[in-house]
C-alpha atoms as a PDB file:
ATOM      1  CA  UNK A   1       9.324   2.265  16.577  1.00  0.00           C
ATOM      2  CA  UNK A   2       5.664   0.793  17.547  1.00  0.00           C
ATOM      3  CA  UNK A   3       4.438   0.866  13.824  1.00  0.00           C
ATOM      4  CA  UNK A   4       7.849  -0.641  12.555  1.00  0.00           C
ATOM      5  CA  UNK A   5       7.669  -3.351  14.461  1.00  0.00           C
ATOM      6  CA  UNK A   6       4.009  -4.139  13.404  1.00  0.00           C
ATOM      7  CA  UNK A   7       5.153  -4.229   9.716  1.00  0.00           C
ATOM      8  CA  UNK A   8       7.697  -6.211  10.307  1.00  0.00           C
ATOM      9  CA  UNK A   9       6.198  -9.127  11.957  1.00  0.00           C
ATOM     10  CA  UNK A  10       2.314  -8.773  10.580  1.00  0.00           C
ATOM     11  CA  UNK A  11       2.172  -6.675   7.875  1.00  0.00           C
ATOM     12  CA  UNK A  12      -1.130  -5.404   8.038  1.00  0.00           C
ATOM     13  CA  UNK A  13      -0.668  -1.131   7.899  1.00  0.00           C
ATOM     14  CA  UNK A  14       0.707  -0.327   4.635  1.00  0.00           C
ATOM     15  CA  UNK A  15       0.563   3.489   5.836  1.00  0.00           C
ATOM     16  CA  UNK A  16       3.559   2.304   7.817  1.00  0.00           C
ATOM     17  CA  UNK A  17       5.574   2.135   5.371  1.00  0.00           C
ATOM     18  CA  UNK A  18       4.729   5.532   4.277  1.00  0.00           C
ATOM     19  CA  UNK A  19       4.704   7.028   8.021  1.00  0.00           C
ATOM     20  CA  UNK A  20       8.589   5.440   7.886  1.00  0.00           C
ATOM     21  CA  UNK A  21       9.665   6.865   4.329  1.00  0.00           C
ATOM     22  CA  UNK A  22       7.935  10.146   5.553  1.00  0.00           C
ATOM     23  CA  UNK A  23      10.124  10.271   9.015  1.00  0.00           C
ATOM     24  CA  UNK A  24      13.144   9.311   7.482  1.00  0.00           C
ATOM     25  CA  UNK A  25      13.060  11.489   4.427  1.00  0.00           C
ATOM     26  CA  UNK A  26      12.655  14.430   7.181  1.00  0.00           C
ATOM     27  CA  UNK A  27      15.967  13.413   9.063  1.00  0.00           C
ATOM     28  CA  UNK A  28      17.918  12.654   5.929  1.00  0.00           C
ATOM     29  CA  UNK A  29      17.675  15.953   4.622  1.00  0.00           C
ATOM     30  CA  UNK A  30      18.363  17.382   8.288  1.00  0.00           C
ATOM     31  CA  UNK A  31      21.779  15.564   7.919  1.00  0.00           C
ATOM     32  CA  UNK A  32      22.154  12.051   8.880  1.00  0.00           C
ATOM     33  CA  UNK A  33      24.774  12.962  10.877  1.00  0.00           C
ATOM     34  CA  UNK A  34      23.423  16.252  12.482  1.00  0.00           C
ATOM     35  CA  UNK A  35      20.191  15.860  12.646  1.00  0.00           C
ATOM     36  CA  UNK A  36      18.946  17.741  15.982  1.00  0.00           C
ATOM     37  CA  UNK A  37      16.792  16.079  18.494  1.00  0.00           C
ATOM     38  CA  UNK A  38      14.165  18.508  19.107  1.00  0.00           C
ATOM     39  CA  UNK A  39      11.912  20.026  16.502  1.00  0.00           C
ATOM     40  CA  UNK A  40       8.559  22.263  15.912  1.00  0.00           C
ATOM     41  CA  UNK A  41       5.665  20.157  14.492  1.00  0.00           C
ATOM     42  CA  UNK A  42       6.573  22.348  10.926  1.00  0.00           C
ATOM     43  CA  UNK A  43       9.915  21.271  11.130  1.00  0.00           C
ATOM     44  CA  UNK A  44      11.677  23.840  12.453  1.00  0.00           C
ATOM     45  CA  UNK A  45      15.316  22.882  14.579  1.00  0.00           C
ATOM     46  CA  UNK A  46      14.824  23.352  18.563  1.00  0.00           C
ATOM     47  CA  UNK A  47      17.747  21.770  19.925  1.00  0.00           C
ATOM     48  CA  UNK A  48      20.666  20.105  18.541  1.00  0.00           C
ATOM     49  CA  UNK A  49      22.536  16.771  19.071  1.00  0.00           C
ATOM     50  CA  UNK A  50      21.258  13.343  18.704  1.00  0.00           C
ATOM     51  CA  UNK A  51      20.316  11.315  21.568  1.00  0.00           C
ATOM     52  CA  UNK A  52      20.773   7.482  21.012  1.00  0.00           C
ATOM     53  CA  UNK A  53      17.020   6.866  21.533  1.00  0.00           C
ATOM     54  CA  UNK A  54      16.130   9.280  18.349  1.00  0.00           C
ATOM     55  CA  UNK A  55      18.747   7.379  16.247  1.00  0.00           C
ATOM     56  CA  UNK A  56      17.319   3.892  17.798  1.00  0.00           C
ATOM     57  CA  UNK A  57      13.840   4.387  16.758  1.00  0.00           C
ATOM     58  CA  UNK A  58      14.992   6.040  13.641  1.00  0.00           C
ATOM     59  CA  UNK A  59      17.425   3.077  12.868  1.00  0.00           C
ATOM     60  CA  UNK A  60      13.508   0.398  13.764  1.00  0.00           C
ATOM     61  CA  UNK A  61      11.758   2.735  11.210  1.00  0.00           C
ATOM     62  CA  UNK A  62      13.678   1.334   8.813  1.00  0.00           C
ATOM     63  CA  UNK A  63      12.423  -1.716   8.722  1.00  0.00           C
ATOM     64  CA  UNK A  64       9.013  -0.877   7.571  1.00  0.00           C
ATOM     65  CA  UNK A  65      11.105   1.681   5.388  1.00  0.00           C
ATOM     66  CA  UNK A  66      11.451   1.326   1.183  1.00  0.00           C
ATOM     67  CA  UNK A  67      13.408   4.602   0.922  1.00  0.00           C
ATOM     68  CA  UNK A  68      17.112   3.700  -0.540  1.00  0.00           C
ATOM     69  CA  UNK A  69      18.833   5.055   2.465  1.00  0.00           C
ATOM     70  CA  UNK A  70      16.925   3.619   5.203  1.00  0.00           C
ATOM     71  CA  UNK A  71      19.880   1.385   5.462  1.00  0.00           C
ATOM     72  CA  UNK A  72      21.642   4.584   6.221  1.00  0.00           C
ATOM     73  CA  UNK A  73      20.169   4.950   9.232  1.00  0.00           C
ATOM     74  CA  UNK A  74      20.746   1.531  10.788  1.00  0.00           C
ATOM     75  CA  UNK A  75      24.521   1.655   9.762  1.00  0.00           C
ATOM     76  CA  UNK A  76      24.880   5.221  11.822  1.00  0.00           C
ATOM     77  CA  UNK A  77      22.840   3.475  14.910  1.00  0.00           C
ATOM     78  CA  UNK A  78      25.039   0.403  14.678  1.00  0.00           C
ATOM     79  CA  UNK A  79      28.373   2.699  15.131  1.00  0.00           C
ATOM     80  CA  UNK A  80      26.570   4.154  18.412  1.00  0.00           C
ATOM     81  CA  UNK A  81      28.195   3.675  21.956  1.00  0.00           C
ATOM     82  CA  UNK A  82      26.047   3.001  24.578  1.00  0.00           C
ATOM     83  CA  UNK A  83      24.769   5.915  26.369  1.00  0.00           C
ATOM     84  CA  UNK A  84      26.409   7.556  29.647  1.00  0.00           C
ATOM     85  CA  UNK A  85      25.408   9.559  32.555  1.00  0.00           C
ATOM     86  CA  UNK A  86      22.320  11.100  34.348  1.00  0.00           C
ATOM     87  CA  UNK A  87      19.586  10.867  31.752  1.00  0.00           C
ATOM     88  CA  UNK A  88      21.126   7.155  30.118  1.00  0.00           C
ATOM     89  CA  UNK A  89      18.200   5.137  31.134  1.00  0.00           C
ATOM     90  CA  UNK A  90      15.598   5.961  28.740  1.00  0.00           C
ATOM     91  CA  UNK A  91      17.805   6.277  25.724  1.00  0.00           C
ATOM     92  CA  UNK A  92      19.512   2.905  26.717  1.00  0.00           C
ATOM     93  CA  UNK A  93      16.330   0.982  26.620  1.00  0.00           C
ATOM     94  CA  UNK A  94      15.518   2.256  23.246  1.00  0.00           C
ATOM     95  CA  UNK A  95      19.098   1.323  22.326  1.00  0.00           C
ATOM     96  CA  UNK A  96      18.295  -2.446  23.849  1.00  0.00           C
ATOM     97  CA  UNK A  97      15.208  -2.521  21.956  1.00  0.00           C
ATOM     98  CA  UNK A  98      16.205  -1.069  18.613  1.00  0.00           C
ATOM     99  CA  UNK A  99      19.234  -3.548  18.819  1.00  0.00           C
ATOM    100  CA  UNK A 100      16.827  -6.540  19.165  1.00  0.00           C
ATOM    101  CA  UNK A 101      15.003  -4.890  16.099  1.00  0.00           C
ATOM    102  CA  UNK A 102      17.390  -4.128  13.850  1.00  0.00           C
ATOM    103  CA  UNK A 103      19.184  -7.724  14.740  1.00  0.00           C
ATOM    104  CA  UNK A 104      16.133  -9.721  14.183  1.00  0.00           C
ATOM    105  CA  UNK A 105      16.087 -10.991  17.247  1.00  0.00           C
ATOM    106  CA  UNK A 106      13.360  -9.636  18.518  1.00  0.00           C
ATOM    107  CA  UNK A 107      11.048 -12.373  18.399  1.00  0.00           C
ATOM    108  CA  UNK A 108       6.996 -12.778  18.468  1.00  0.00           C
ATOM    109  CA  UNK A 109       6.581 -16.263  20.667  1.00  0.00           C
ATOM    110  CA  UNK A 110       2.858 -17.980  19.517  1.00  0.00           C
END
């Protein structure tokens, strides 16, 4: 999400675009849809189901993103609910944040 962000509003790490195409080329061909949410560091599938905060940042990378179905991946985010019980608080901020992302609304004040 950090490096997305940077892109987006200065520009100055073109490797971000490639660290985004890179991630997101991983979870598109684990399924955009099934994707799991915890993996080896060779790519190997720990755990299944997505957790919001996975599909938030996910959804940010896209902005720094010039794969054709980055767009993909904000569309799925956008369809989220907000997330419920114990362990909601982490994911929720992500969600908050990624929202303000994705919406442009997250704004750098000079």
């Amino acid at each position: 999400m950090n490096w997305s962000m940077d892109w987006a509003w200065w520009k100055k790490d073109p490797k971000a675009v490639e660290r985004s195409n890179r991630l997101l080329t991983f979870f598109q061909s684990e399924g955009l849809r099934t994707y799991g949410n915890q993996y080896r560091l060779d790519g190997t599938k720990l755990a299944g189901g997505q957790p919001i905060g996975l599909m938030a940042c996910n959804a940010t990378a896209a902005l720094a993103a010039d794969a054709p179905y980055a767009i993909d991946f904000v569309k799925a985010f956008w369809e989220c609910k907000p997330p419920i019980g114990r362990f909601r608080y982490y994911d929720s901020m992500l969600m908050m944040m990624a929202l303000l992302h994705c919406s442009g609304e997250f704004k750098v004040y000079l």
